[in-house]
Protein backbone atom coordinates (compact mmCIF):
# COMPACT_ATOMS: atom_id res chain seq x y z
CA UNK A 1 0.00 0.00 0.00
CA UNK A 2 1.44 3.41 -1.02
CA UNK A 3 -0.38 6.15 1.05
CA UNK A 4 -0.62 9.70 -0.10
CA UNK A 5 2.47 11.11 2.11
CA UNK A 6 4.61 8.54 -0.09
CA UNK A 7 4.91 6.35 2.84
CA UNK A 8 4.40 2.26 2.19
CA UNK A 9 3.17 -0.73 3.88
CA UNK A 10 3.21 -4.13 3.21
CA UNK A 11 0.18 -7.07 4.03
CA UNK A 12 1.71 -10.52 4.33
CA UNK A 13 -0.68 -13.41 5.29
CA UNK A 14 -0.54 -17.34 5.34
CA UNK A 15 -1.32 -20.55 6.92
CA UNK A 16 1.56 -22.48 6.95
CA UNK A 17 1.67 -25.13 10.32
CA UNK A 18 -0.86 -27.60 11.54
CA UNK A 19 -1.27 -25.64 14.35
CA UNK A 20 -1.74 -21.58 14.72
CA UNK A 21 -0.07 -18.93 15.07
CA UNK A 22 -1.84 -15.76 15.41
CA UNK A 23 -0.18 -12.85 14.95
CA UNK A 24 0.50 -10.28 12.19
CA UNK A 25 3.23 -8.11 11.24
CA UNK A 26 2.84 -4.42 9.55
CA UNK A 27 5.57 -3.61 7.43
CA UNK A 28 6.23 -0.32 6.96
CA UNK A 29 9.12 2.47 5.54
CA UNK A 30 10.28 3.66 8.81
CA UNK A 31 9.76 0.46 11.15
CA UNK A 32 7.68 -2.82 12.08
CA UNK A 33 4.46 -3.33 14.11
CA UNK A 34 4.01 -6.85 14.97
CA UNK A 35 1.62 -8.57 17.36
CA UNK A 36 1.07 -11.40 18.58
CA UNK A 37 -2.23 -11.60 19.56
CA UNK A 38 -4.53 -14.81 18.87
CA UNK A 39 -7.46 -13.73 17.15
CA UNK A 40 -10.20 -12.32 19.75
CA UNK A 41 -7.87 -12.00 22.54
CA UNK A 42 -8.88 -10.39 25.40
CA UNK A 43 -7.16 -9.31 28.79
CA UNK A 44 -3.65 -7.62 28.69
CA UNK A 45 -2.05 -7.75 25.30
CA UNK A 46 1.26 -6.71 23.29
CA UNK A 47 2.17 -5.51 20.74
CA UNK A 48 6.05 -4.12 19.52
CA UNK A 49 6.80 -1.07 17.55
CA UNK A 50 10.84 -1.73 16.21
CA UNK A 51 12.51 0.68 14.05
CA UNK A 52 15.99 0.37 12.93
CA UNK A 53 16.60 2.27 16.22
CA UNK A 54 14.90 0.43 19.09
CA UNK A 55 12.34 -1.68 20.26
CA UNK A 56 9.11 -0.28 22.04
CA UNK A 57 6.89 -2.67 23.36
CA UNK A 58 2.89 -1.33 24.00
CA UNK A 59 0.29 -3.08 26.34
CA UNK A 60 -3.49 -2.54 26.15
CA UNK A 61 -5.93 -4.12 28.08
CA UNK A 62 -8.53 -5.15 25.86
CA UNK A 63 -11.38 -6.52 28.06
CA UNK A 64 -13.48 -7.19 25.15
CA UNK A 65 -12.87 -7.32 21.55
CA UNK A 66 -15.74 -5.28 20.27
CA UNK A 67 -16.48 -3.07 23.56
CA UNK A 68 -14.55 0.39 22.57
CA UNK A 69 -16.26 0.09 19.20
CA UNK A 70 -19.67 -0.62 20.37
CA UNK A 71 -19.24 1.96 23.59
CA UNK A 72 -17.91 4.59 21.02
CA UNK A 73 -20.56 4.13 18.83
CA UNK A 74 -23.33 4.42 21.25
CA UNK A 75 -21.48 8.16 22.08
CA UNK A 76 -21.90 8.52 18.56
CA UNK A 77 -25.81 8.31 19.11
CA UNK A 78 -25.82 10.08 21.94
CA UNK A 79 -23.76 12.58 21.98
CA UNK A 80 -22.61 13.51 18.30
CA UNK A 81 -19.19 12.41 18.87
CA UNK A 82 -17.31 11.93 15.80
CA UNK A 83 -16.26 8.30 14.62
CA UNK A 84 -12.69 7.31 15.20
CA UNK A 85 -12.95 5.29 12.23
CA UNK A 86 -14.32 7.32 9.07
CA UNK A 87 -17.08 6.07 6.11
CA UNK A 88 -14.03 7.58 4.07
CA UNK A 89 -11.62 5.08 5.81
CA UNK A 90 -14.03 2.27 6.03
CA UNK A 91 -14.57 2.36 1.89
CA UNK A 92 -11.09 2.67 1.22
CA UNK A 93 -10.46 -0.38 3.46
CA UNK A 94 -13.35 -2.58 1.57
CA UNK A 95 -11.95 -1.37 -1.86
CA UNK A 96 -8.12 -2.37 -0.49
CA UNK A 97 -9.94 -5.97 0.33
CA UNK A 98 -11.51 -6.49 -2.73
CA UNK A 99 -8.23 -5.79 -4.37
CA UNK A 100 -6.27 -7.56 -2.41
CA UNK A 101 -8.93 -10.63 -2.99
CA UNK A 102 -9.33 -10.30 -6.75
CA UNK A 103 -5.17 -9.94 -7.57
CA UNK A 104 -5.35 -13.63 -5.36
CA UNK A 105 -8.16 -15.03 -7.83
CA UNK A 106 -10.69 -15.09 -4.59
């Protein structure tokens, strides 16, 4: 992905072992992000930022997968807050997917 400041990132995905290994990796011009974090974790989870400088490693406590989303969107309703997470961003993502899924004959 090339964004609009000229900065890159790169998806990589797989299933490679009989048994998992959740976690993903964000490839990017200036640095890593990777996590390791099954899918639908919950509780206190990391995640590590590494540039060619350093390491930084990042916990969050996630006590529920969908609650931020769900208790931000109910402020939404309430109380016209703005969405973190914009239509504008949310098309863009879909029409990243659906490339991503056609170049892989899906």
């Amino acid at each position: 992905m090339e964004f609009p400041s000229g900065c890159r990132a790169s998806i990589v995905t797989g299933m490679c072992a009989h048994q998992r290994g959740d976690r993903y990796f964000i490839y990017g011009t200036n640095g890593t992000i990777e996590a390791p974090v099954p899918f639908n974790a919950n509780g206190l989870l990391k995640y590590y930022i590494r540039t060619e400088d350093n390491t930084r490693e990042v916990t969050v406590d996630v006590p529920n997968n969908y609650m931020l989303e769900v208790e931000q969107f109910g402020r939404c309703i309430r109380e016209q807050e703005q969405p973190f997470v914009t239509h504008a961003f949310s098309i863009e993502t879909a029409r990243t997917m659906d490339k991503i899924l056609s170049l892989i004959g899906y």
